[in-house]
Protein backbone atom coordinates (compact mmCIF):
# COMPACT_ATOMS: atom_id res chain seq x y z
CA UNK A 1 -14.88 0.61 -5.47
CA UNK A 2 -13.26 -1.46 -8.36
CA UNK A 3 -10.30 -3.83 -7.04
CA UNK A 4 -7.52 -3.39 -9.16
CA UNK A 5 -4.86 -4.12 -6.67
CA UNK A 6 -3.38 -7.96 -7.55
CA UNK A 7 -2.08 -10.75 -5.69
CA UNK A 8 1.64 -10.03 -5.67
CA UNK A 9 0.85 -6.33 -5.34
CA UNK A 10 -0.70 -6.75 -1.83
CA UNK A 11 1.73 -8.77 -0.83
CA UNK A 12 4.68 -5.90 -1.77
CA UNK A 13 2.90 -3.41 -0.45
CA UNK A 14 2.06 -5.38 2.98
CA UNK A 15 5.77 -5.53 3.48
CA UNK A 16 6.53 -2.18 2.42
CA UNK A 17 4.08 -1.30 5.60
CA UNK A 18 6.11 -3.82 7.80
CA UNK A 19 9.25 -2.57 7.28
CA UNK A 20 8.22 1.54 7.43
CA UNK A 21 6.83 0.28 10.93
CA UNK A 22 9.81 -1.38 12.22
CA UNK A 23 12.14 1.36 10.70
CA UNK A 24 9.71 4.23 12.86
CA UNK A 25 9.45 1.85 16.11
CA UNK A 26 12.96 0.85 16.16
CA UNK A 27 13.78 4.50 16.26
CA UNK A 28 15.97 3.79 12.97
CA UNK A 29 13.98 6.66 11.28
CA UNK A 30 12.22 8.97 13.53
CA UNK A 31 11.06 13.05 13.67
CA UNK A 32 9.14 14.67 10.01
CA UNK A 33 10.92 11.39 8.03
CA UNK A 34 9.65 9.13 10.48
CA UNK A 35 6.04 10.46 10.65
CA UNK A 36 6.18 9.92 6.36
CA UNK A 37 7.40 6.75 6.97
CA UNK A 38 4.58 5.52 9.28
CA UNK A 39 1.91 7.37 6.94
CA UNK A 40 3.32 5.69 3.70
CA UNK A 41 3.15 2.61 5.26
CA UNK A 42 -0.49 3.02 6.69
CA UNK A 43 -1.81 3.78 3.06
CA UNK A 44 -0.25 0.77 1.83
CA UNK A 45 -2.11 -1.54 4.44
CA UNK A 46 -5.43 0.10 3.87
CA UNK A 47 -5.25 -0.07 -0.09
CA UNK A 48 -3.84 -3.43 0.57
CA UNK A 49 -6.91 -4.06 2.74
CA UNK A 50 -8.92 -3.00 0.96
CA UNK A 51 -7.78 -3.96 -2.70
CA UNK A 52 -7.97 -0.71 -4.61
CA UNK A 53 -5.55 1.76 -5.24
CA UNK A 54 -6.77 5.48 -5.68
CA UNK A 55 -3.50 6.94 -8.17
CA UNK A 56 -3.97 3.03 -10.04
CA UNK A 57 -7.39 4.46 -10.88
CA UNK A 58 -6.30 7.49 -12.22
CA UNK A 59 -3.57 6.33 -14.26
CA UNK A 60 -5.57 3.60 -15.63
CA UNK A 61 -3.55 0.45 -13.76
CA UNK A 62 -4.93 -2.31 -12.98
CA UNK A 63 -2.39 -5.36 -11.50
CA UNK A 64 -5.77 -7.73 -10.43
CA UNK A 65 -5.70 -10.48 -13.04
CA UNK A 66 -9.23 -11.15 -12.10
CA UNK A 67 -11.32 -9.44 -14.69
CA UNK A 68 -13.89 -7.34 -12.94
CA UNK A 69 -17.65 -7.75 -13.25
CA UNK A 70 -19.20 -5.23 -15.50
């Protein structure tokens, strides 16, 4: 798998999985919008994780400023 998942883009998308847990633990958002919640934020940990974003690869994006190794 190619990274193309930057810096600053982990980083947003680590929090965006902190806060969708808390909201679905708290009970702030809970039944079918909760479940969403707590799935969103799992894919945004693993791609974070992981450093590669499936949908970036099909639309081309690419937020790593490290130039990848051909």
């Amino acid at each position: 798998m190619k990274t193309n998942v930057g810096g600053i883009d982990k980083i947003v998308r680590i929090l965006i999985a902190v806060v969708a847990a808390v909201l679905y633990f708290t009970g702030t958002v809970s039944g079918v919008l909760g479940y969403v919640a707590l799935a969103v934020g799992a894919i945004m940990l693993l791609t974070a994780v992981v450093g590669s974003c499936p949908i970036y690869s099909l639309i081309g994006m690419n937020t790593c400023s490290v130039k990848p190794q051909k």
